[in-house]
PDB file of N, CA and C in Angstrom:
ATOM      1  N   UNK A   1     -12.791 -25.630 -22.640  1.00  0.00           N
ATOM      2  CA  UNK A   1     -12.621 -24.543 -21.722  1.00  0.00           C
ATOM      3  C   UNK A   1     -11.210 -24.593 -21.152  1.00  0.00           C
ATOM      4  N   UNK A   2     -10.594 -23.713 -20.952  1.00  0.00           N
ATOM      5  CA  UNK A   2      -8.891 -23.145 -20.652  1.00  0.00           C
ATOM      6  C   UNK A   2      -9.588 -23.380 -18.592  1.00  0.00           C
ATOM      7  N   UNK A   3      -8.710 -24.167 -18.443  1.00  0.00           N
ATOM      8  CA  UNK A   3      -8.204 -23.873 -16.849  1.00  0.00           C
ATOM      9  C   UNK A   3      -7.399 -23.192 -16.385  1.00  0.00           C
ATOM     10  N   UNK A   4      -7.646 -22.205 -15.538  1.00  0.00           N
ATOM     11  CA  UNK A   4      -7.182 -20.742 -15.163  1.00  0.00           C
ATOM     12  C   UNK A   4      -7.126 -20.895 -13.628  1.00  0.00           C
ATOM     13  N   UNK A   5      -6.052 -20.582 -13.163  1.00  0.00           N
ATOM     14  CA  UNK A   5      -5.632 -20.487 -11.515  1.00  0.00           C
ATOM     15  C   UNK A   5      -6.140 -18.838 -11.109  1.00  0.00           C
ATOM     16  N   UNK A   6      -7.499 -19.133 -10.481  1.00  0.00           N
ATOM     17  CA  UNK A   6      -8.132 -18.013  -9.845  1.00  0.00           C
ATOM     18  C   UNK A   6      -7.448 -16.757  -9.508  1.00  0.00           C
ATOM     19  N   UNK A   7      -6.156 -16.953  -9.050  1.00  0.00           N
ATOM     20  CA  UNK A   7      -5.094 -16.035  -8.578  1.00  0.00           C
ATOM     21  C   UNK A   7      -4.243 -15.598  -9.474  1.00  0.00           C
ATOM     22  N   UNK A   8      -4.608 -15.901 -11.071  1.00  0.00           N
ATOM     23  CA  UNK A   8      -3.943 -15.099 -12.438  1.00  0.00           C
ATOM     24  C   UNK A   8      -4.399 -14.327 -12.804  1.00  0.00           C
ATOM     25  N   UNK A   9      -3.159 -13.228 -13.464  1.00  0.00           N
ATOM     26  CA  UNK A   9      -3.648 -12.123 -14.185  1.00  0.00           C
ATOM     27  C   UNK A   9      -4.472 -13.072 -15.915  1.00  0.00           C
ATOM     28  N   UNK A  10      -4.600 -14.299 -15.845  1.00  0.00           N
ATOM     29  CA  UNK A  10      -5.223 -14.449 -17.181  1.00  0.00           C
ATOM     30  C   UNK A  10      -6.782 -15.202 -16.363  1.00  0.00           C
ATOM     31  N   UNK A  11      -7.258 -14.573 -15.488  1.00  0.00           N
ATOM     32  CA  UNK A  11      -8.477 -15.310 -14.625  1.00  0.00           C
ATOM     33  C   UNK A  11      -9.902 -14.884 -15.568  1.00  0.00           C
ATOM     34  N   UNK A  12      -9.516 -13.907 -16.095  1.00  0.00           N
ATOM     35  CA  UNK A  12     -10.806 -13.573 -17.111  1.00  0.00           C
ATOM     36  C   UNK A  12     -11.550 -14.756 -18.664  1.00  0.00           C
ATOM     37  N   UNK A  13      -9.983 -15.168 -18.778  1.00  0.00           N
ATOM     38  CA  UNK A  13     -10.173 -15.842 -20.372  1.00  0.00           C
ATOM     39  C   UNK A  13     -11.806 -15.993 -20.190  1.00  0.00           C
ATOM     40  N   UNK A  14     -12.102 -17.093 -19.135  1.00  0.00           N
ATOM     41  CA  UNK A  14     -13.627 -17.827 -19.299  1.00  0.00           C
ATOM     42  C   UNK A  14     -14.785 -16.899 -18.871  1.00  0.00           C
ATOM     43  N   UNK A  15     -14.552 -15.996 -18.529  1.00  0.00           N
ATOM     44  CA  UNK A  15     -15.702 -14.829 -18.098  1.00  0.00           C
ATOM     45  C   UNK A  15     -16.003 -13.647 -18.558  1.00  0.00           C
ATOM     46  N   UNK A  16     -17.427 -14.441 -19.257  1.00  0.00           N
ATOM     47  CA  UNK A  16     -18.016 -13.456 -20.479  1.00  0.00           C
ATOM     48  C   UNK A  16     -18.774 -12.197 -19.467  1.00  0.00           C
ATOM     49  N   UNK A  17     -19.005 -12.410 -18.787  1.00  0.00           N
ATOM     50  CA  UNK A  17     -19.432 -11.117 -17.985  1.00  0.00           C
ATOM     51  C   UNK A  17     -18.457  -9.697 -17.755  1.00  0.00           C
ATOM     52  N   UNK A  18     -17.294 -10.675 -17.473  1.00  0.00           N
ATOM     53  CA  UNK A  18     -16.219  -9.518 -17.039  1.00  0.00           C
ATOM     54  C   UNK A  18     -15.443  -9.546 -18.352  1.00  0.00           C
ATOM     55  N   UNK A  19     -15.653  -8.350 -18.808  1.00  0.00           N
ATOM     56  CA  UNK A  19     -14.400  -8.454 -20.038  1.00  0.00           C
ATOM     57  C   UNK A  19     -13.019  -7.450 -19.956  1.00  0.00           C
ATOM     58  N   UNK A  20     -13.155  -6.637 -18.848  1.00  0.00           N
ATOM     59  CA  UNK A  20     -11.932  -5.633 -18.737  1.00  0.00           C
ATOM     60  C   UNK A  20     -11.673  -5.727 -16.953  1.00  0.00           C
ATOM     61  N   UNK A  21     -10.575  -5.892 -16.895  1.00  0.00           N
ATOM     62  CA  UNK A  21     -10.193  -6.100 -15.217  1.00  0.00           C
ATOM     63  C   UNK A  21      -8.800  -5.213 -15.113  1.00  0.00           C
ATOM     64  N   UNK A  22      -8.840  -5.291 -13.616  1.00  0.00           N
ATOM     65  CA  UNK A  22      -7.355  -4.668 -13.681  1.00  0.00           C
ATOM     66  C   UNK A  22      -6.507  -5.384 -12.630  1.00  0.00           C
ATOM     67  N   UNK A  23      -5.246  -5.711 -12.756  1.00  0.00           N
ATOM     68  CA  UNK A  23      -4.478  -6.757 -12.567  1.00  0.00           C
ATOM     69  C   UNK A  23      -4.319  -6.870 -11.060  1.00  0.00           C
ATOM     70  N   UNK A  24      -4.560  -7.676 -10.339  1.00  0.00           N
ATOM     71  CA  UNK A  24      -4.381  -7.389  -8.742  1.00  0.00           C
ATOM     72  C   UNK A  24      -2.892  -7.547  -8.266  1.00  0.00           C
ATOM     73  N   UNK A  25      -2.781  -6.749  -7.183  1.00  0.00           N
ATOM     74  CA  UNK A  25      -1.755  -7.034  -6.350  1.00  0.00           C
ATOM     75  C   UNK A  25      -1.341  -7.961  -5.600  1.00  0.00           C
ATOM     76  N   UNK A  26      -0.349  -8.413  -4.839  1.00  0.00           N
ATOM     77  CA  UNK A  26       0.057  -9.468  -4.784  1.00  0.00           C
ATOM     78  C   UNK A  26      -0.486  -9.799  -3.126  1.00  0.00           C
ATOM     79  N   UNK A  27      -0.909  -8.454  -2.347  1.00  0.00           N
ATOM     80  CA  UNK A  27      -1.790  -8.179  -1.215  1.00  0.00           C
ATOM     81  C   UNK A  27      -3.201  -9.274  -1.497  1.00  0.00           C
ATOM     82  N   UNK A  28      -3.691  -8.553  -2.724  1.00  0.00           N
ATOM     83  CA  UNK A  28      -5.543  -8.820  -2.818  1.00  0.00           C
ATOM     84  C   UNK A  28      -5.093 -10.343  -3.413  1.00  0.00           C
ATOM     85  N   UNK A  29      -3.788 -10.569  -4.224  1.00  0.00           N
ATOM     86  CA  UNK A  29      -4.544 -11.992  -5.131  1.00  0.00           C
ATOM     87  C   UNK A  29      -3.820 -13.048  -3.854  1.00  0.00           C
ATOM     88  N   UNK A  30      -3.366 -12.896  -2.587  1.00  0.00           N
ATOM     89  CA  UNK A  30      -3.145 -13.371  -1.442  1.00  0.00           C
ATOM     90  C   UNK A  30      -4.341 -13.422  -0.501  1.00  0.00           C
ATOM     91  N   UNK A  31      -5.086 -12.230  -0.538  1.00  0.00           N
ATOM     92  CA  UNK A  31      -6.480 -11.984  -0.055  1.00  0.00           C
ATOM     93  C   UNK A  31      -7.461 -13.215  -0.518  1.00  0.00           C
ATOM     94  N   UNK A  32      -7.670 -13.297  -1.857  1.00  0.00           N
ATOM     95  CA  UNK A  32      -8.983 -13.810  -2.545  1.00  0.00           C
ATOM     96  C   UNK A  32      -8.185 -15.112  -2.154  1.00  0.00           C
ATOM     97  N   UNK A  33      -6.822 -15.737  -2.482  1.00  0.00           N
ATOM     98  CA  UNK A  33      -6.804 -17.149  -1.755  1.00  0.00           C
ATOM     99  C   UNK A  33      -6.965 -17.528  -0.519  1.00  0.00           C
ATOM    100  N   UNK A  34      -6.610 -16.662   0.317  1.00  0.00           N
ATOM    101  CA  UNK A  34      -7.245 -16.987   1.619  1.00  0.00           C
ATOM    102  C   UNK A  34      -8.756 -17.091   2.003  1.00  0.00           C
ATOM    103  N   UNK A  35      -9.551 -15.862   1.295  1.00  0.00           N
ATOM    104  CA  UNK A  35     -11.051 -16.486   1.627  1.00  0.00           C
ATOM    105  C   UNK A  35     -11.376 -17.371   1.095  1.00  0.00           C
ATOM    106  N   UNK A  36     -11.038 -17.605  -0.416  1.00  0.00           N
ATOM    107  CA  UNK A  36     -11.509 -18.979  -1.121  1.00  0.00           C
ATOM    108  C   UNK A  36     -10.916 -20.592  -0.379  1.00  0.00           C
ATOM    109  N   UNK A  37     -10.148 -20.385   0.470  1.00  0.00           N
ATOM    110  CA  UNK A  37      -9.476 -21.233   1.119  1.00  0.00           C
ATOM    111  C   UNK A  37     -10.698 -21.792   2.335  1.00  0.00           C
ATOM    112  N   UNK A  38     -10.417 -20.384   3.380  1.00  0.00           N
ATOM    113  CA  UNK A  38     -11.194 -20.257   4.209  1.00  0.00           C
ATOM    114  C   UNK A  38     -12.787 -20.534   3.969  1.00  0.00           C
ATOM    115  N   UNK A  39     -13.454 -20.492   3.249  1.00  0.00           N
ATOM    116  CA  UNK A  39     -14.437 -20.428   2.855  1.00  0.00           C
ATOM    117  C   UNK A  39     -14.955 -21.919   2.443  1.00  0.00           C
ATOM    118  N   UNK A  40     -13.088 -22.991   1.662  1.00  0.00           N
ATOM    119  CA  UNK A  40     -13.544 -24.181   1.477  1.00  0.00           C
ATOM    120  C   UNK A  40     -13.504 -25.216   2.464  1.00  0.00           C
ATOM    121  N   UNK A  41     -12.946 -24.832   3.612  1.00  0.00           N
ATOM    122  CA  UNK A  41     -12.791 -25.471   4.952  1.00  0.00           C
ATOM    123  C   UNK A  41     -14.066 -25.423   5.562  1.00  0.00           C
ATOM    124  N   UNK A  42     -14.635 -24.325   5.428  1.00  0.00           N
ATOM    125  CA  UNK A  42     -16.019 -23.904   6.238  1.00  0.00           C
ATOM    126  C   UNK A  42     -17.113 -24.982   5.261  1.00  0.00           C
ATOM    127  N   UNK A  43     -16.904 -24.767   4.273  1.00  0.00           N
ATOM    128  CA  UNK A  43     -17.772 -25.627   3.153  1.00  0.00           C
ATOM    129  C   UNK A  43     -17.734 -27.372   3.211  1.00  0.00           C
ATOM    130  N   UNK A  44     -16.533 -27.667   3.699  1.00  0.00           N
ATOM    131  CA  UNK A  44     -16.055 -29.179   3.628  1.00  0.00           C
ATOM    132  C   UNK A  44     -16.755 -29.388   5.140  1.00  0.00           C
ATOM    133  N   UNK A  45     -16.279 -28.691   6.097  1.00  0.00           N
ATOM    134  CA  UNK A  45     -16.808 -28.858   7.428  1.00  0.00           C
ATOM    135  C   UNK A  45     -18.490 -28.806   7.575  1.00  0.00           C
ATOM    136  N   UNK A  46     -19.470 -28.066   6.807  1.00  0.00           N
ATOM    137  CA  UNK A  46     -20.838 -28.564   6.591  1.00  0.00           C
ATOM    138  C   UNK A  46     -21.103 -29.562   6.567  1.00  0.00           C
ATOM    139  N   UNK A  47     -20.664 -29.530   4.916  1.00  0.00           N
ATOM    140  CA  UNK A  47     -20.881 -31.000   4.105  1.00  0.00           C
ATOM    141  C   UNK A  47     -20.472 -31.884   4.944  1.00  0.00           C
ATOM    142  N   UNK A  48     -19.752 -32.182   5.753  1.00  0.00           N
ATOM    143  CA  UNK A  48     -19.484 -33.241   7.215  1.00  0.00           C
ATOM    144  C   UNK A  48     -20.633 -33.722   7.644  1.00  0.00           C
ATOM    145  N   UNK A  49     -21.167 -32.369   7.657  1.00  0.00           N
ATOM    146  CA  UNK A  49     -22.722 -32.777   8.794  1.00  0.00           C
ATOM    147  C   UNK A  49     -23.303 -34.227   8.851  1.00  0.00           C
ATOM    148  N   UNK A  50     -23.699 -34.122   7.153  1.00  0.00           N
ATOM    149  CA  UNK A  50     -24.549 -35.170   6.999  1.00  0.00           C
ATOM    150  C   UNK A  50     -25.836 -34.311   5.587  1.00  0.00           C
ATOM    151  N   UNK A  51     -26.463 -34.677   5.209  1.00  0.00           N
ATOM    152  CA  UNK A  51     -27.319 -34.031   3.507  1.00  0.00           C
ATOM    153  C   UNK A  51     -28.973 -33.538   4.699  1.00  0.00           C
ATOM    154  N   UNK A  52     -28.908 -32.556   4.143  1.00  0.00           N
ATOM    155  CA  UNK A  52     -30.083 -32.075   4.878  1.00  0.00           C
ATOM    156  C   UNK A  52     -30.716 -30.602   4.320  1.00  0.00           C
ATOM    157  N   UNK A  53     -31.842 -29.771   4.008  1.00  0.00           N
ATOM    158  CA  UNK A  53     -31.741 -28.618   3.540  1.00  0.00           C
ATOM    159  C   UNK A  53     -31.426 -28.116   4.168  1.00  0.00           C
ATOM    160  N   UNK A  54     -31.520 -28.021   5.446  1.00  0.00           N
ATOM    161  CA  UNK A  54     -30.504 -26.881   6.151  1.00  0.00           C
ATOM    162  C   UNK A  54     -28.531 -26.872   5.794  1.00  0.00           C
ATOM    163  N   UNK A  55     -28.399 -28.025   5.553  1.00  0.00           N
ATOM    164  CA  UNK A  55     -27.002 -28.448   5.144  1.00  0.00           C
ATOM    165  C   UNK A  55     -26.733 -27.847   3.901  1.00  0.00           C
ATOM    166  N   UNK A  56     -27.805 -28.020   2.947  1.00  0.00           N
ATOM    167  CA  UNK A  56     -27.797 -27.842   1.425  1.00  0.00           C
ATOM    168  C   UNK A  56     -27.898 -25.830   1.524  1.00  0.00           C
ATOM    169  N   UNK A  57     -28.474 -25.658   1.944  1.00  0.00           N
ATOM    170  CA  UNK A  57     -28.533 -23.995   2.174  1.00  0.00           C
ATOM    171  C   UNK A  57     -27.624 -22.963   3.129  1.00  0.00           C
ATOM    172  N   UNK A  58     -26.740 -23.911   4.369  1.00  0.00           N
ATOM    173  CA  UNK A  58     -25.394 -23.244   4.394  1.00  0.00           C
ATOM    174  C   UNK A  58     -24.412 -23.696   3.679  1.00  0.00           C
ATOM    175  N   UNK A  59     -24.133 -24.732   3.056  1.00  0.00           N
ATOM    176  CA  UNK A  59     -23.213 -24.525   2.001  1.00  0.00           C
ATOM    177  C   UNK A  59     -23.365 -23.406   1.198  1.00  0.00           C
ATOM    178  N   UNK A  60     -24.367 -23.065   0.295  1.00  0.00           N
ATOM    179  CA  UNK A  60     -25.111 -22.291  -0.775  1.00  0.00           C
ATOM    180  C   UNK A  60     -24.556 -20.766  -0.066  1.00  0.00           C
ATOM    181  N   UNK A  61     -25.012 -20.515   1.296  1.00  0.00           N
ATOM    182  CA  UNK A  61     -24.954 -19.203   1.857  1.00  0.00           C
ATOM    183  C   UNK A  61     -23.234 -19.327   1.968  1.00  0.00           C
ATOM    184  N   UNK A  62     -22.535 -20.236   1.939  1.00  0.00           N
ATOM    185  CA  UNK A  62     -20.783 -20.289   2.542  1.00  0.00           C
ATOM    186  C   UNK A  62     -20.329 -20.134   0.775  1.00  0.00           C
ATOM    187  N   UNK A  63     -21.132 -20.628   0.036  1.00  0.00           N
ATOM    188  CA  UNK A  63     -20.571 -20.010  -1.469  1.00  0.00           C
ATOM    189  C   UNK A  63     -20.709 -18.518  -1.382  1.00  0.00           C
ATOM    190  N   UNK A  64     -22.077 -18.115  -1.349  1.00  0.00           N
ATOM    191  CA  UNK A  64     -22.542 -16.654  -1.445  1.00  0.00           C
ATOM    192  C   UNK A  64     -21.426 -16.047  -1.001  1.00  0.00           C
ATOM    193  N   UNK A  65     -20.994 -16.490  -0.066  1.00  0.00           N
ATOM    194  CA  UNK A  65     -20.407 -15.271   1.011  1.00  0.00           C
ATOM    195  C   UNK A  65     -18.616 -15.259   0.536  1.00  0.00           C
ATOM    196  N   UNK A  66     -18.115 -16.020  -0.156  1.00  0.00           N
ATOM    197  CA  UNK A  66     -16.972 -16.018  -0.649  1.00  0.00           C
ATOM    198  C   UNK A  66     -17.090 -15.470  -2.200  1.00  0.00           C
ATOM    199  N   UNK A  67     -18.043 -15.617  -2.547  1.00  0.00           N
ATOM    200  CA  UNK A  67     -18.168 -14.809  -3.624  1.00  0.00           C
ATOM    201  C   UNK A  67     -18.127 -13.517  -3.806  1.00  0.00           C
ATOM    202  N   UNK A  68     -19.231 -13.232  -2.819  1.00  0.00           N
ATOM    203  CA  UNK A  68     -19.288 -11.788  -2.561  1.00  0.00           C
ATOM    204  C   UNK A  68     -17.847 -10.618  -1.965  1.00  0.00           C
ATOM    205  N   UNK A  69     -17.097 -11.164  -1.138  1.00  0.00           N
ATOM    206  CA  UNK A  69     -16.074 -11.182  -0.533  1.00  0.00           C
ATOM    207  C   UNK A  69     -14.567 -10.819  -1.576  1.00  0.00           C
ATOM    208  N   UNK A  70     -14.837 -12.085  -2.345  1.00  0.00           N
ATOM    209  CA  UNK A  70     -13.357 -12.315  -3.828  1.00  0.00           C
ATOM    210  C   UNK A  70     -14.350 -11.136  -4.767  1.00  0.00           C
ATOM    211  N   UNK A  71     -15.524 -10.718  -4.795  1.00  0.00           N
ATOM    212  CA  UNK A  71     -15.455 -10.122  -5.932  1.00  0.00           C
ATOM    213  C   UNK A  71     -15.680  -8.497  -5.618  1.00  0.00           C
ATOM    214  N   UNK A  72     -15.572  -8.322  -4.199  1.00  0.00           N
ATOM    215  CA  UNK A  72     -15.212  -6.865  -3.243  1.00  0.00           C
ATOM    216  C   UNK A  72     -13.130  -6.675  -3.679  1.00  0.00           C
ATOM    217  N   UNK A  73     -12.939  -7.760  -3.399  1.00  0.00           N
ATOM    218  CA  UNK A  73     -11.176  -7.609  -3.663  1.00  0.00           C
ATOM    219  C   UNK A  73     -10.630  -7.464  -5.162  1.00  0.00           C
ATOM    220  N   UNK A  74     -11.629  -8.239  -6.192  1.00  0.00           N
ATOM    221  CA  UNK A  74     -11.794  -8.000  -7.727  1.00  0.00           C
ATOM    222  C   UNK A  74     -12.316  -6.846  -8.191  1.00  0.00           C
ATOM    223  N   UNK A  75     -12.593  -6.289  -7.479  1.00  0.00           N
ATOM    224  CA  UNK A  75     -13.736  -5.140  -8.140  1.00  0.00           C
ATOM    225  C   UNK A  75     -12.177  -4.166  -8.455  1.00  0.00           C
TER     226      UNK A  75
END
């Protein structure tokens, strides 16, 4: 598998779902690093807590929500 910097116009190679994109601006691919950023601070700061399902299910919801987010700015 090709390692691809999220914030490239070659971010598709590995994603068979998405096969046609259109190239982002330098606004949105500044955008999607900041939530993916933001999002891994919030994620590291859980995982701090300590292992717990409530721990295990806001991480899960702090993925969801950066996903959902980078793929509003991808769309």
């Amino acid at each position: 598998m090709t390692t691809v910097d999220s914030a490239s116009d070659q971010r598709t190679v590995n994603n068979t779902m998405r096969h046609a994109y259109r190239v982002l601006s330098d606004e949105e691919k500044a955008a999607m690093q900041e939530i993916k950023d933001m999002g891994l601070a919030f994620h590291d700061r859980i995982a701090a807590l300590g292992s717990s399902r409530e721990v295990s299910l806001a991480k899960t919801k702090v993925e969801e929500a950066v996903m959902w987010a980078v793929k509003h700015v991808t769309a």
